[in-house]
N, C-alpha and C. Protein backbone atom coordinates (compact mmCIF):
# COMPACT_ATOMS: atom_id res chain seq x y z
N UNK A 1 14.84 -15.93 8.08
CA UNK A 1 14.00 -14.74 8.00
C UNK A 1 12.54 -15.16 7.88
N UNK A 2 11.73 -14.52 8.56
CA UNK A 2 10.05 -14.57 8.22
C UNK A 2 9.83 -14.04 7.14
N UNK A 3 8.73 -14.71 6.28
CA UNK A 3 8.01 -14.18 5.51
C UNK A 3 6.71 -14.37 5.31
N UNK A 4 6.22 -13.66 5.16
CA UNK A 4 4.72 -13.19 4.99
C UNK A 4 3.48 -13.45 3.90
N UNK A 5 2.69 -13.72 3.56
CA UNK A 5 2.54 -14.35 1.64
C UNK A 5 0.91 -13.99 2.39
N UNK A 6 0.23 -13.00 1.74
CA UNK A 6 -0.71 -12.56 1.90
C UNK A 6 -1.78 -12.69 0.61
N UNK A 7 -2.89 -13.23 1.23
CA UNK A 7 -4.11 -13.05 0.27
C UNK A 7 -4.81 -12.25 -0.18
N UNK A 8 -5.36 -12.21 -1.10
CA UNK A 8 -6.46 -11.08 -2.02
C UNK A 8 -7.37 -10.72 -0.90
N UNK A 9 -8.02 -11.46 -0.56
CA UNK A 9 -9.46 -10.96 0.35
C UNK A 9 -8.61 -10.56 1.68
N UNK A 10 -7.18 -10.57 2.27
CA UNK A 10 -6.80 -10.20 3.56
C UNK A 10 -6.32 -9.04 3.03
N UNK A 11 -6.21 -9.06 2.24
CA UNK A 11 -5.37 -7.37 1.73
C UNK A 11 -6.74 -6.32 1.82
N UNK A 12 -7.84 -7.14 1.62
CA UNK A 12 -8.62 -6.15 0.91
C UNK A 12 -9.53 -6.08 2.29
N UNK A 13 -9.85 -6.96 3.50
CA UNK A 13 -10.04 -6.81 5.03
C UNK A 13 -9.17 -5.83 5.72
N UNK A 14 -7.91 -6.07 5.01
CA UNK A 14 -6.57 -4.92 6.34
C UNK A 14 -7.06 -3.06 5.22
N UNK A 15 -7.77 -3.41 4.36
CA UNK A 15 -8.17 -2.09 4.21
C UNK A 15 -9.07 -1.32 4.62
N UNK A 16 -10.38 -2.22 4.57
CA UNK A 16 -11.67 -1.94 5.11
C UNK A 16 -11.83 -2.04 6.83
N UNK A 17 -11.11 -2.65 7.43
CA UNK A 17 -11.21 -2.58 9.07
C UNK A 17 -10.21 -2.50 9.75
N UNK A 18 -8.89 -2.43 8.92
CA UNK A 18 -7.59 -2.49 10.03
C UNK A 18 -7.08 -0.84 9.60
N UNK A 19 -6.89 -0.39 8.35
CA UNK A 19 -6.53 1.02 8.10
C UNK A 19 -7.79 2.33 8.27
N UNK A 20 -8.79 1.77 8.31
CA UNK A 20 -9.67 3.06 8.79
C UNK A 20 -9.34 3.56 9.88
N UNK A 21 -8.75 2.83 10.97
CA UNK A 21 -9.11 3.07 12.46
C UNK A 21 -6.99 3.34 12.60
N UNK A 22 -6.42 3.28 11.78
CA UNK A 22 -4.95 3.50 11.66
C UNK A 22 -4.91 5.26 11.64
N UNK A 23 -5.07 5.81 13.10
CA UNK A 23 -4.56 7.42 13.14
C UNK A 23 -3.62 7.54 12.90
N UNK A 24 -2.36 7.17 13.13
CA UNK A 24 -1.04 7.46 12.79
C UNK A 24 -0.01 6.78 11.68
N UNK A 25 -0.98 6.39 10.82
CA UNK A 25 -0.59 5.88 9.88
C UNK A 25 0.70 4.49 9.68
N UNK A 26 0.29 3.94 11.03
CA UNK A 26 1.29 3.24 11.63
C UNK A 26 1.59 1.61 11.02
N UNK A 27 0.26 1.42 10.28
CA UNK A 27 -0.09 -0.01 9.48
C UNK A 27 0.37 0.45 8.62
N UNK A 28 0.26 1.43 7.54
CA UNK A 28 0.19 1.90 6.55
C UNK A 28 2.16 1.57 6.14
N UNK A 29 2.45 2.62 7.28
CA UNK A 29 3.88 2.21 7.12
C UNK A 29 4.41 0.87 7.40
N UNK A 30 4.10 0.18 8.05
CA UNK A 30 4.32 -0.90 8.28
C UNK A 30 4.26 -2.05 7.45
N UNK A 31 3.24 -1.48 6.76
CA UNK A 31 3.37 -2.80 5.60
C UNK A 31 3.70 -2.28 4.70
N UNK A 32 4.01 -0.99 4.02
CA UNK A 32 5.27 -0.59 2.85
C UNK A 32 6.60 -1.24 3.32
N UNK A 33 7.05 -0.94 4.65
CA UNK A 33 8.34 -1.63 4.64
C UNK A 33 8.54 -2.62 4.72
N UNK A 34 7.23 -3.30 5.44
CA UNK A 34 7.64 -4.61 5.17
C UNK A 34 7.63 -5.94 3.65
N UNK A 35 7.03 -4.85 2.54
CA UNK A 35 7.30 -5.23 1.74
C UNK A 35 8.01 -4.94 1.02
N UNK A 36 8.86 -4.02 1.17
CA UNK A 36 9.99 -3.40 0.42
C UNK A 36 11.15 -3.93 1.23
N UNK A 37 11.07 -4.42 2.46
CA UNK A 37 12.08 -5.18 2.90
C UNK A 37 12.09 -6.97 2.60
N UNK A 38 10.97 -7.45 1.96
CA UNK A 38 10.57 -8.71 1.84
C UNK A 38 10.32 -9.48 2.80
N UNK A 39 9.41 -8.81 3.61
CA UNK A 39 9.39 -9.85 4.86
C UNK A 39 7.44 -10.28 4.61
N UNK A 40 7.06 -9.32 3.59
CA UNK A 40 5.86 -9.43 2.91
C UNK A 40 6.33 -9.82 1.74
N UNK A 41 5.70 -10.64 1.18
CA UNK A 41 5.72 -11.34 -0.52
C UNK A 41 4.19 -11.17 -0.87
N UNK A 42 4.38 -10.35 -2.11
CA UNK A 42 3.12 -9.97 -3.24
C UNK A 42 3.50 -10.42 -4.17
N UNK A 43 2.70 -11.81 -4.47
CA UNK A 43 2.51 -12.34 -5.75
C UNK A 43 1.95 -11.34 -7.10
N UNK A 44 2.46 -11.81 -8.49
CA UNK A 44 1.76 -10.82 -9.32
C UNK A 44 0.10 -11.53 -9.24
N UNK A 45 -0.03 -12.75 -9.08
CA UNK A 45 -1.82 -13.41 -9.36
C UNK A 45 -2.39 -12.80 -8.00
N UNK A 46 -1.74 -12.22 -7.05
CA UNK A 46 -2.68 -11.25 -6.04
C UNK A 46 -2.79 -10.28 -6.39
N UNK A 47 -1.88 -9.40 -6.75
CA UNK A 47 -1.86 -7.67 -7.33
C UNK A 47 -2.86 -7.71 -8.79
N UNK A 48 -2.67 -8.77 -9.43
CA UNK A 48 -4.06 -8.68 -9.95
C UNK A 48 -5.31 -8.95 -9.74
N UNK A 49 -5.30 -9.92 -9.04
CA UNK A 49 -6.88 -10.14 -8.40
C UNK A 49 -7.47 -8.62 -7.27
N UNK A 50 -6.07 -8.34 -6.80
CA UNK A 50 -6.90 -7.00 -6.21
C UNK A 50 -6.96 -6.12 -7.43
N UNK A 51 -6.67 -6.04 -8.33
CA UNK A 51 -6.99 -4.61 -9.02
C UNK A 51 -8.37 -5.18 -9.76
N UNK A 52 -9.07 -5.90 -9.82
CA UNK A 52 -10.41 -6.28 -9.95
C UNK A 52 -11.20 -6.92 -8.91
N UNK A 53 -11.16 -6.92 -7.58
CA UNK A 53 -11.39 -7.28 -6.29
C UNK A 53 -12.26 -5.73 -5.56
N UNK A 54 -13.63 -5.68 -5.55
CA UNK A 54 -14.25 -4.25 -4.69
C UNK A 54 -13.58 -3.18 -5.34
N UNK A 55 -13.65 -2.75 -6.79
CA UNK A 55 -13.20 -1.70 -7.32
C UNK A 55 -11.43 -1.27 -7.38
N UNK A 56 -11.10 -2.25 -7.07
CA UNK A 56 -9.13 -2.03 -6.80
C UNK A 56 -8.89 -0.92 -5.31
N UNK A 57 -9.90 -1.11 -4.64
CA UNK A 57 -9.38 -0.28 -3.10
C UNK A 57 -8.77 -0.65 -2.62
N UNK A 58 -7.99 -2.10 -2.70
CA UNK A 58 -6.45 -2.55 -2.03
C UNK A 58 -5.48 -1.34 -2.31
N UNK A 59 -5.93 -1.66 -3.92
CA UNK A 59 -4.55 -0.65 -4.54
C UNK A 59 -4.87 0.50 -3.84
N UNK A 60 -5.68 1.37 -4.16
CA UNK A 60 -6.07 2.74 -3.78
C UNK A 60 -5.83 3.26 -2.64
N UNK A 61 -6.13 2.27 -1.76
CA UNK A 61 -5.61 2.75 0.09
C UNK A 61 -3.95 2.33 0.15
N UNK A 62 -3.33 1.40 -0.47
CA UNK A 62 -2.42 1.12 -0.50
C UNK A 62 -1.62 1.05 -1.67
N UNK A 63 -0.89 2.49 -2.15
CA UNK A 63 -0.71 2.65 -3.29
C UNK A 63 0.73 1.89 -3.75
N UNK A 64 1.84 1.53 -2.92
CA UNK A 64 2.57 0.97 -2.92
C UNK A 64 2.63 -0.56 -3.47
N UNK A 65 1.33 -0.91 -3.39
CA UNK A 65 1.47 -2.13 -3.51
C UNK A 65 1.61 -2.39 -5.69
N UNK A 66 1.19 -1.39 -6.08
CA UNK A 66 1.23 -1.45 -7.18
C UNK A 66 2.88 -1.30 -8.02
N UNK A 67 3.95 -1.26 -7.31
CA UNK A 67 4.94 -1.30 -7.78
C UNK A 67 5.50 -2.80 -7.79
N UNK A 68 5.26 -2.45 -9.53
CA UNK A 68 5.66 -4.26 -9.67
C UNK A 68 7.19 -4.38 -9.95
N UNK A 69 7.83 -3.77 -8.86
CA UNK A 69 9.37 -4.20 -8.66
C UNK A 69 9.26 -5.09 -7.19
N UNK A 70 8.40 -4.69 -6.82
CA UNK A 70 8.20 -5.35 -5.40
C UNK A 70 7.50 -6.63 -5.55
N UNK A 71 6.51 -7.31 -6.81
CA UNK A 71 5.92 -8.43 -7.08
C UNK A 71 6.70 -9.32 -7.57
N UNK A 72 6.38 -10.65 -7.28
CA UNK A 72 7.04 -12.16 -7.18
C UNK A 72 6.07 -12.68 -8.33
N UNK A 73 6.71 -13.05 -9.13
CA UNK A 73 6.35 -13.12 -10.62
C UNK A 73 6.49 -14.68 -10.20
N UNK A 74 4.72 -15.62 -10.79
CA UNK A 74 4.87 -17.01 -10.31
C UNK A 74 4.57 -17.80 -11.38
N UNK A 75 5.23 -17.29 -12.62
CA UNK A 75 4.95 -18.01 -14.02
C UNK A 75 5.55 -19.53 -13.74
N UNK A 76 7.14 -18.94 -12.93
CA UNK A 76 7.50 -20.70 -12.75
C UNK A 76 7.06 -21.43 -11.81
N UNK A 77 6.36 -20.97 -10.23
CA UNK A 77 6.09 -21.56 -9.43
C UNK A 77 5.31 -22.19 -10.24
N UNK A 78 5.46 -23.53 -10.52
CA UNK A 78 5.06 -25.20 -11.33
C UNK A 78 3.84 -26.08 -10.00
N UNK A 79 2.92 -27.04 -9.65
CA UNK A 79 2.86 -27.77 -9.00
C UNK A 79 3.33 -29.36 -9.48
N UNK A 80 4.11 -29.44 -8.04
CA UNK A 80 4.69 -30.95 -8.36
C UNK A 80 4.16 -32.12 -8.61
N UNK A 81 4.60 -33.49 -8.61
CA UNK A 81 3.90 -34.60 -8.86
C UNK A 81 3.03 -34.97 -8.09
N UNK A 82 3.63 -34.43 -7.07
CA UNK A 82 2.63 -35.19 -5.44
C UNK A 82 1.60 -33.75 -5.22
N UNK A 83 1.80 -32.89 -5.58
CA UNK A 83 0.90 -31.72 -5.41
C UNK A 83 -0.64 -32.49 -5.97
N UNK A 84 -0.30 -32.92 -7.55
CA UNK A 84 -1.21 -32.98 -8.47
C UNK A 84 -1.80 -34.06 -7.85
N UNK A 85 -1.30 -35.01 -7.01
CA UNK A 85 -2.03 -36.46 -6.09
C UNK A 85 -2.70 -35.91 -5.03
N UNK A 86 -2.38 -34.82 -4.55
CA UNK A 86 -2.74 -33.86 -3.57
C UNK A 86 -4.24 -33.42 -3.82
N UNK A 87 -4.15 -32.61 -4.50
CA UNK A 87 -5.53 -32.15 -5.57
C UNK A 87 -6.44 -33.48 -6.33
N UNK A 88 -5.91 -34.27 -6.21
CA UNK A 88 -6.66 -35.24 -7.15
C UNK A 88 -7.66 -36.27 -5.39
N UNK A 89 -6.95 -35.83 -4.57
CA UNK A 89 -7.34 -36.82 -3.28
C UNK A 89 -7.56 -35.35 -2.04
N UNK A 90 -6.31 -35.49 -1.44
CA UNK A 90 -7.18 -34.60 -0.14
C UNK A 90 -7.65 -33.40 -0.60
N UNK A 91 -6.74 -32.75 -1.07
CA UNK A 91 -7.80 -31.04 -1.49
C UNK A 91 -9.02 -30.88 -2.86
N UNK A 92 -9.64 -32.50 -2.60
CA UNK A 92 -10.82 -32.03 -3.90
C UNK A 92 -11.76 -32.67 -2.74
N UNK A 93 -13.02 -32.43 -3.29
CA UNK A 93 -14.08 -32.49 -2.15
C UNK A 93 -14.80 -33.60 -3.14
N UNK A 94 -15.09 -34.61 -2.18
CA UNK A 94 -15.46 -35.88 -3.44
C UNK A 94 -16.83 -35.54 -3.51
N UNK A 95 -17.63 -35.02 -3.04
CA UNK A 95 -19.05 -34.97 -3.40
C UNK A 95 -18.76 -34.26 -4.94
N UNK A 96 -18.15 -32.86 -4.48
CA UNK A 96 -18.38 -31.79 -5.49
C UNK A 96 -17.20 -33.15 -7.02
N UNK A 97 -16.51 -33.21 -6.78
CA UNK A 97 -16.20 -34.09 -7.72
C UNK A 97 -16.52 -35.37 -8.49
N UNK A 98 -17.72 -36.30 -7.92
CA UNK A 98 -18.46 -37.29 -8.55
C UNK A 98 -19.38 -36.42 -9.40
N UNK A 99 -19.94 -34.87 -8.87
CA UNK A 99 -20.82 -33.92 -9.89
C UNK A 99 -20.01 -33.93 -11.46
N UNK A 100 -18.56 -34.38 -11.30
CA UNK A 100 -18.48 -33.14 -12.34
C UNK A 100 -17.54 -34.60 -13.79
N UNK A 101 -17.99 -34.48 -14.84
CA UNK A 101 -17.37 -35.29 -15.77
C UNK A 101 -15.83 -35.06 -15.61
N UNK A 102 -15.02 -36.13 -16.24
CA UNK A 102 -13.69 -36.16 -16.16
C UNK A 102 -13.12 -35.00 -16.75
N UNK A 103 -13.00 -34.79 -17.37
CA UNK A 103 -12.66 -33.76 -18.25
C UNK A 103 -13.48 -32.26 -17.92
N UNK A 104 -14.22 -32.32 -17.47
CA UNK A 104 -14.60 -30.76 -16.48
C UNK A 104 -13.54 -30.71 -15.88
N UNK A 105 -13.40 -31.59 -14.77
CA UNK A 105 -12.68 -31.98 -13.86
C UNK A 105 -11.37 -31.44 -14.02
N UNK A 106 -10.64 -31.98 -14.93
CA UNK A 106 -9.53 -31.37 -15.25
C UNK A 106 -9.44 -30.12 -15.69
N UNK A 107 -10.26 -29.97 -16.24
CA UNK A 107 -9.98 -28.38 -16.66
C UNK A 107 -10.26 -27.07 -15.45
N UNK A 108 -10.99 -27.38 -14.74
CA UNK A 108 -11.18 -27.18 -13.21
C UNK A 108 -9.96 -27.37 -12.38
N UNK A 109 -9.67 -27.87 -12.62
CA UNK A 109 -8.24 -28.19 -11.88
C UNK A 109 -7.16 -27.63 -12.57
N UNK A 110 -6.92 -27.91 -13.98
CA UNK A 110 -5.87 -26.66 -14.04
C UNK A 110 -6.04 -25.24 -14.37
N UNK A 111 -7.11 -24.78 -14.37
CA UNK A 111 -7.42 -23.54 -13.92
C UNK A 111 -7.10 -23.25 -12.38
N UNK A 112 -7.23 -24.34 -11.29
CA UNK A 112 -7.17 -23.99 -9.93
C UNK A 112 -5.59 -23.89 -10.05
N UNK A 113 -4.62 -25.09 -10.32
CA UNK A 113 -3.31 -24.44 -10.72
C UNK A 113 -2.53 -23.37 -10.70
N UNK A 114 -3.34 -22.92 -11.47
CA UNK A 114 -2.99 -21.07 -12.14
C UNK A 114 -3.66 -20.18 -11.01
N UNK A 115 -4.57 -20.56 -10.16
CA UNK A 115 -5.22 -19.70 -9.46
C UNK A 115 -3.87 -18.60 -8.64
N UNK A 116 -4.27 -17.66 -8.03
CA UNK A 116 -3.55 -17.50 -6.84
C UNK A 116 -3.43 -17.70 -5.26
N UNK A 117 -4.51 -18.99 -4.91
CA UNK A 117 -4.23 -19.05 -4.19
C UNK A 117 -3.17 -20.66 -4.01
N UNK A 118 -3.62 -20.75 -5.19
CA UNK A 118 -2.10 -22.40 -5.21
C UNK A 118 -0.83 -21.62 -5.71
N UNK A 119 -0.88 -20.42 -6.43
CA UNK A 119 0.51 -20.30 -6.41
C UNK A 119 1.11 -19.96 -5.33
N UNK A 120 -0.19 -19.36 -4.10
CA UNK A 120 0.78 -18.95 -2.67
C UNK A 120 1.24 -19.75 -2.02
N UNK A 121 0.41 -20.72 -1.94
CA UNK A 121 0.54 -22.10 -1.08
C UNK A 121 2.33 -23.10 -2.04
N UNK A 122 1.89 -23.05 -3.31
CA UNK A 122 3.03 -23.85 -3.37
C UNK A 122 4.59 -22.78 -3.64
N UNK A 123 4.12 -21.49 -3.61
CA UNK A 123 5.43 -20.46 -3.10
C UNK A 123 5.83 -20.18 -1.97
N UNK A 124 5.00 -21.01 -0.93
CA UNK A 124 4.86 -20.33 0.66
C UNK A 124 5.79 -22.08 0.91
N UNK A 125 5.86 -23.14 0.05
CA UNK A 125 5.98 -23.97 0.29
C UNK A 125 7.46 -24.13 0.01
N UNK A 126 7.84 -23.90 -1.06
CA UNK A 126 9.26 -23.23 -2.05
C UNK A 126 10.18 -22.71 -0.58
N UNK A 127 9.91 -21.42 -0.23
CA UNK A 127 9.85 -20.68 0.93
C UNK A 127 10.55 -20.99 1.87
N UNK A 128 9.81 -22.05 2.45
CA UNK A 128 10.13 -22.98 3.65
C UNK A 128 11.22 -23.69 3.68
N UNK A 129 11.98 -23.81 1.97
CA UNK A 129 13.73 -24.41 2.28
C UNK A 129 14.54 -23.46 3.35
N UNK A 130 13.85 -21.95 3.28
CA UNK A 130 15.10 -21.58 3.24
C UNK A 130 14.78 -19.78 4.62
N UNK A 131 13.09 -20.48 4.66
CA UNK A 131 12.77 -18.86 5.83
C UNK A 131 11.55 -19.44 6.65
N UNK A 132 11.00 -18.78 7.51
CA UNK A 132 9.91 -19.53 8.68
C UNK A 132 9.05 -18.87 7.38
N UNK A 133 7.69 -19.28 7.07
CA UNK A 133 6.86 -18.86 6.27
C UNK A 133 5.32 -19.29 6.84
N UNK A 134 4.79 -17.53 6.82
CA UNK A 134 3.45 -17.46 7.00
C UNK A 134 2.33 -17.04 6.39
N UNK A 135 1.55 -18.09 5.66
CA UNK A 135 0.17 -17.54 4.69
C UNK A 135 -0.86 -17.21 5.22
N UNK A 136 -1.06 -15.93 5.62
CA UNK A 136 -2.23 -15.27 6.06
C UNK A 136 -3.52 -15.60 4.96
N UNK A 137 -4.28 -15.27 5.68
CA UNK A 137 -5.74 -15.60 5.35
C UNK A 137 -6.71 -15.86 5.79
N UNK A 138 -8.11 -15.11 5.72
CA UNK A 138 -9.36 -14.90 6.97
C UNK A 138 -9.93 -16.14 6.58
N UNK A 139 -9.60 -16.94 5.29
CA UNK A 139 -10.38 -18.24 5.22
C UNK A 139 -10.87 -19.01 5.93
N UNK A 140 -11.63 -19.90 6.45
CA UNK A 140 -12.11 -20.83 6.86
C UNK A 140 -11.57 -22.32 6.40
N UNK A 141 -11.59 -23.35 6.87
CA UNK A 141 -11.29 -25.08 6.91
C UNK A 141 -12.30 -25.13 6.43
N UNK A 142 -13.92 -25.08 6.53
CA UNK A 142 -14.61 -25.36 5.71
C UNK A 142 -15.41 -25.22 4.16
N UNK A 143 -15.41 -25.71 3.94
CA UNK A 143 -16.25 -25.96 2.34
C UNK A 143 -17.36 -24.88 2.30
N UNK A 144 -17.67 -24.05 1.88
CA UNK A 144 -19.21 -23.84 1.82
C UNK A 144 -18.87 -22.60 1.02
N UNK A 145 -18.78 -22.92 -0.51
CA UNK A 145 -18.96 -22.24 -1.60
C UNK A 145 -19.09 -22.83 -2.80
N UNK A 146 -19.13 -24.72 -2.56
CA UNK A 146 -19.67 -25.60 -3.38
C UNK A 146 -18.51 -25.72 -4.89
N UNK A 147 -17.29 -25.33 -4.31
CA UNK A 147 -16.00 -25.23 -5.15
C UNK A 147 -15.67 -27.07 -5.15
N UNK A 148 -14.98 -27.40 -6.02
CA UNK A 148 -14.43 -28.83 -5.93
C UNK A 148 -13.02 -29.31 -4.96
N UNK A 149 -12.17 -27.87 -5.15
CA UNK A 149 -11.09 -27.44 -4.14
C UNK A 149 -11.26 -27.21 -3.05
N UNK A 150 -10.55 -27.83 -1.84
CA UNK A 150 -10.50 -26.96 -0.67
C UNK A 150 -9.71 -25.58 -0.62
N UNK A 151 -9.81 -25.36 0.44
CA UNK A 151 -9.44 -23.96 0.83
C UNK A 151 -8.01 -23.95 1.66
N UNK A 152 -7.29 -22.65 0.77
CA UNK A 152 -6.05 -22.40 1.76
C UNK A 152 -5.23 -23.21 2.97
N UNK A 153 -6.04 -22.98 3.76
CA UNK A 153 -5.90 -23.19 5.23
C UNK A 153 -6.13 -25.05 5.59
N UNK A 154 -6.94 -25.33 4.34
CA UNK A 154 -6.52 -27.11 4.42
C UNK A 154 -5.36 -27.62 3.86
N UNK A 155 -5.20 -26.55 2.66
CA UNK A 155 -3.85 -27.48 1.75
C UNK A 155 -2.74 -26.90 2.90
N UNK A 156 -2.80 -25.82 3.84
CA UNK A 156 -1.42 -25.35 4.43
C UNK A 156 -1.59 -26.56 5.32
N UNK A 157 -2.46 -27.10 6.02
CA UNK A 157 -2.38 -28.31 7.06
C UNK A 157 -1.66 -29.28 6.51
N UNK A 158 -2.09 -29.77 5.35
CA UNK A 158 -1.72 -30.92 4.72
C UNK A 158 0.03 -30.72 4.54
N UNK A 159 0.33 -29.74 4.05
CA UNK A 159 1.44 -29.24 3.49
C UNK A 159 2.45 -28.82 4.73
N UNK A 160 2.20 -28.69 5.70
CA UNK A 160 2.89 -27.86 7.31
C UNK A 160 3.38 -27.02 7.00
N UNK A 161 2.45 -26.04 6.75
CA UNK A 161 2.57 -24.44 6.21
C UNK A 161 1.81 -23.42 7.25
N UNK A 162 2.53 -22.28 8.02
CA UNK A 162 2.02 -21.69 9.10
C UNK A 162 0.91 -21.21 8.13
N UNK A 163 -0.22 -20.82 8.70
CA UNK A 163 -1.44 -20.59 8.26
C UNK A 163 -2.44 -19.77 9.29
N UNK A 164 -2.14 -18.07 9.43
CA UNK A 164 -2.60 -17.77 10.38
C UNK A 164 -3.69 -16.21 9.82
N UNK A 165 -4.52 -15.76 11.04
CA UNK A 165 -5.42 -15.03 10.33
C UNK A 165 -4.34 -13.36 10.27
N UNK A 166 -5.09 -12.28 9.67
CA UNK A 166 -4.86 -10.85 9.89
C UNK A 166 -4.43 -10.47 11.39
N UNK A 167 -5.25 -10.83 12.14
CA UNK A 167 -4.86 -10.13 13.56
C UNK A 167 -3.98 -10.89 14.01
N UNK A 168 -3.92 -12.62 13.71
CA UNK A 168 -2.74 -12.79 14.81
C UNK A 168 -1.13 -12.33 14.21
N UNK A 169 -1.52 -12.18 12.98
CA UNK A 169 0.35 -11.51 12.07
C UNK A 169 0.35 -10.10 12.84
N UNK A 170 -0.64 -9.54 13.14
CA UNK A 170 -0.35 -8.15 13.44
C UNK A 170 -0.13 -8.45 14.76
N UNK A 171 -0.80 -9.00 15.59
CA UNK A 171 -0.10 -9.29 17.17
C UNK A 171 1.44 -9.61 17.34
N UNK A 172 1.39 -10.88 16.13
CA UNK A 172 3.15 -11.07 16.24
C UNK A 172 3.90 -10.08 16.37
N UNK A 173 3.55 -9.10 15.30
CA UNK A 173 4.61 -7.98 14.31
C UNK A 173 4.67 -7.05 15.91
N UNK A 174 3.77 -7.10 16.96
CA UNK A 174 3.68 -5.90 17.74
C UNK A 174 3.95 -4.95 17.66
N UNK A 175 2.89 -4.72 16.46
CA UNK A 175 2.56 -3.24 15.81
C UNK A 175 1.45 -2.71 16.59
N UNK A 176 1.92 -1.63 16.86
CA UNK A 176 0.66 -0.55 18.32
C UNK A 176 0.55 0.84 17.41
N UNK A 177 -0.93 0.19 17.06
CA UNK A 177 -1.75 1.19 16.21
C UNK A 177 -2.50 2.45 17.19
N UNK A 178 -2.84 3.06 16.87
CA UNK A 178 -3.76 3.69 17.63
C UNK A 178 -4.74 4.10 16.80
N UNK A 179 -5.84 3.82 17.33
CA UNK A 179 -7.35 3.79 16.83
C UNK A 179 -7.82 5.51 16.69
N UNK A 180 -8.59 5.48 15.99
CA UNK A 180 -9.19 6.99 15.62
C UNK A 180 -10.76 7.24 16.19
């Protein structure tokens, strides 16, 4: 089975430019069922980052998403041994990391841990025993927010994790919206 593992800032893009122009409410439905069928996975560290993300208008345009029977609770998604070699080498950016004392460092890092976008990546990773798995996200490969972490879309390279934007999941899904 496909599954889907969507980000804070793509949830909160498919509101502001993909559901305005949704006349027939055809996205709208589309992604209730597809998360009530699980072919979408909503982490709880996304459903909260949107409800403090641009006033909670994820939630608001998309009221469904707030039923936390439908959220993937990632207290246990853990990162592994080689994750933490991972983060300590390819996904830290050595400039931004010679800036920062050892012990910043770490604490920077396990705050990134807990973030949500490592719990998607290493749940999108989980995933992959057992379904094709795709982490959406408008992110960029490059650096340029002066973070010590890379971004999404490098750890999915590193990791061989599909890693694709908003429009091409909706091309897949060949969902035919009609514009307003």
């Amino acid at each position: 089975m496909k599954k889907f593992l969507i980000d804070t800032n793509s949830w909160l893009i498919i509101v502001r430019y993909y559901l305005t122009f949704d006349e027939h409410n055809k996205l709208f439905e589309f992604l209730e069922e597809s998360l009530e069928n699980e072919s979408i996975v909503l982490i709880d560290k996304v459903f909260t980052e949107c409800k403090y993300q641009a006033s909670g208008i994820a939630l608001k345009k998309l009221p469904f998403l707030t039923n936390k029977s439908l959220h993937i609770k990632t207290n246990e998604v853990l990162p592994y041994p080689k994750f933490f070699n991972l983060l300590d080498n390819q996904f830290c950016d050595s400039f931004q990391r010679k800036q920062l004392e050892d012990y910043e460092f770490e604490q920077l890092k396990t705050n990134h841990t807990e973030s949500a976008d490592v719990k998607l990546v290493l749940l999108a990773k989980a995933l992959m025993q057992k379904n094709e798995v795709f982490l959406i996200t408008e992110e960029t490969r490059k650096q340029n927010d002066r973070k010590p972490f890379c971004k999404i879309p490098v750890m999915c390279d590193e990791l061989k994790i599909n890693c694709v934007s908003i429009a091409k999941f909706l091309k897949e899904s060949e969902l035919q919206i009609s514009i307003k």
